[in-house]
Protein backbone atom coordinates (compact mmCIF):
# COMPACT_ATOMS: atom_id res chain seq x y z
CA UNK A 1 -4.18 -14.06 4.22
CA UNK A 2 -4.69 -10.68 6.38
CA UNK A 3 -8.57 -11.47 7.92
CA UNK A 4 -9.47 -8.15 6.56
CA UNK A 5 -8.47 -9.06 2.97
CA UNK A 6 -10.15 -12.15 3.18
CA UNK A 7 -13.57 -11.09 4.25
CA UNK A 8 -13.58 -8.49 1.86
CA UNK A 9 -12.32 -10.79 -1.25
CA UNK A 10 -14.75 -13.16 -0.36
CA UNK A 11 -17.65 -10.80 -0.05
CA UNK A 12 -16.43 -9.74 -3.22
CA UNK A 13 -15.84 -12.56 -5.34
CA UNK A 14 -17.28 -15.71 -3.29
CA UNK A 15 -14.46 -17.94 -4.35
CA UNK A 16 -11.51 -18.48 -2.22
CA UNK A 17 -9.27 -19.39 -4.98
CA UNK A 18 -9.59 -15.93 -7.01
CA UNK A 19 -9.49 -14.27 -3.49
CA UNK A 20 -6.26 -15.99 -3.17
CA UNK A 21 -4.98 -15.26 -6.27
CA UNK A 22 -6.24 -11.51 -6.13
CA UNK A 23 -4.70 -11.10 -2.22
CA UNK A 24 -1.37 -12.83 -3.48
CA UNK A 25 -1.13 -10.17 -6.38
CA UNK A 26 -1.81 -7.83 -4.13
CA UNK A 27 1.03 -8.58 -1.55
CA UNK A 28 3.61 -8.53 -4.48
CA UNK A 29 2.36 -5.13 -5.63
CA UNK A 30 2.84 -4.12 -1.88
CA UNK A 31 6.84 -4.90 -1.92
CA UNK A 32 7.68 -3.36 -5.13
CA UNK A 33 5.90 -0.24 -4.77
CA UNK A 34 7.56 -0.16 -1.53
CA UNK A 35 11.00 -0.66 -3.42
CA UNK A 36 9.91 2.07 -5.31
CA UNK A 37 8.59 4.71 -2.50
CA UNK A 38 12.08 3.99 -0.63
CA UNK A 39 13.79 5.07 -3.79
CA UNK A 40 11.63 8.25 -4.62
CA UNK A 41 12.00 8.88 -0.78
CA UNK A 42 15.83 8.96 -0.56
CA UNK A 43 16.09 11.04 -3.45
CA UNK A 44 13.62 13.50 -3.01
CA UNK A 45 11.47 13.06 -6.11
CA UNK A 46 7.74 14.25 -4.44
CA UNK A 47 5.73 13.11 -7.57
CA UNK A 48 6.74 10.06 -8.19
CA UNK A 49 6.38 9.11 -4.34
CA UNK A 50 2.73 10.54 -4.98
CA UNK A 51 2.00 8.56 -7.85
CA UNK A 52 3.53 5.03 -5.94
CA UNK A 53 1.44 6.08 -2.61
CA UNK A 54 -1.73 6.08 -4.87
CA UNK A 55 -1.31 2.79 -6.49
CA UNK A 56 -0.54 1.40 -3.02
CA UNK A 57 -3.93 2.81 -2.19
CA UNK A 58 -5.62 1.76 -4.84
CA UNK A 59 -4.27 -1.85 -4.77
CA UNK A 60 -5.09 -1.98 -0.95
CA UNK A 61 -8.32 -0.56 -1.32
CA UNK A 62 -9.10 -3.43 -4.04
CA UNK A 63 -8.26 -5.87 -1.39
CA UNK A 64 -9.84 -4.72 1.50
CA UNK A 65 -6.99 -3.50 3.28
CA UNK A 66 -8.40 0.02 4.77
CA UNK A 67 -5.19 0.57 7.14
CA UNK A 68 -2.93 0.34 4.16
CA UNK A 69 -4.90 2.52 2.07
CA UNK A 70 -5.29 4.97 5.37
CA UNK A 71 -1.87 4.74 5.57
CA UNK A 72 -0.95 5.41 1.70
CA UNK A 73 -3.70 8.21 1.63
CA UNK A 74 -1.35 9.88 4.34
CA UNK A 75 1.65 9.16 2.38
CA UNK A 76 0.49 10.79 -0.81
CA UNK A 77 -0.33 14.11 1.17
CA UNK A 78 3.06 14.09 2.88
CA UNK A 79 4.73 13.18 -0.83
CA UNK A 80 2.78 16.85 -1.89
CA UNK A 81 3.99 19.03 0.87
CA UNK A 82 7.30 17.37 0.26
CA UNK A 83 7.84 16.43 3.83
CA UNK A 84 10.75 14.36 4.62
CA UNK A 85 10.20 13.18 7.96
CA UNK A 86 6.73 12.57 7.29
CA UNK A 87 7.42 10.86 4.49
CA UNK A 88 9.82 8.73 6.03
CA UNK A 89 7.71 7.50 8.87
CA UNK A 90 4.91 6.96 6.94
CA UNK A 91 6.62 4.29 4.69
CA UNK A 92 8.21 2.86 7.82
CA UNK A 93 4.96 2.28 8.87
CA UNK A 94 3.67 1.09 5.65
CA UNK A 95 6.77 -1.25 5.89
CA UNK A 96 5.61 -2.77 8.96
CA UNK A 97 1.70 -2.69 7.52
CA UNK A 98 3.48 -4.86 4.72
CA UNK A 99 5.06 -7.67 7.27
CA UNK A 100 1.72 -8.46 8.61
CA UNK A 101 0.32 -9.55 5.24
């Protein structure tokens, strides 16, 4: 479990099993909404990639996970200006945020 996710689950909740459970939901969120953003990238469909950056946010924000929410916040910005290359880069990187967790 990401140290980040942890100490903020367990401030939260004070048991490490429902932190568990809640971080483990969490990370399988994380790889279908990135399924999902990948898709709405490559076909150019800006709303949808808005609404999947904002439950990314939300869902790392309920687990303590402020650099994918950061990272998400940026996404949904570049999903309304409809900008590719941003875009693109910023769900590379939250690919890579995604490996670490």
């Amino acid at each position: 479990m990401k140290q980040c996710c942890r100490d903020y689950l367990m401030d939260q909740f004070g048991d490490m099993d429902v932190s568990q459970e809640i971080y483990n939901e969490y990370v399988a969120s994380m790889k279908a909404k990135l399924g999902e953003a990948e898709s709405a990238l490559s076909q150019g469909e800006w709303m949808p990639l808005d609404r999947i950056a904002h439950a990314i946010k939300g869902n790392a924000l309920a687990s303590g996970d402020n650099d994918v929410a950061d990272t998400a916040i940026a996404l949904r910005n570049a999903a309304k200006l409809a900008d590719a290359a941003a875009a693109a880069a910023l769900v590379g990187k939250l690919k890579n945020l995604a490996q670490e967790l």
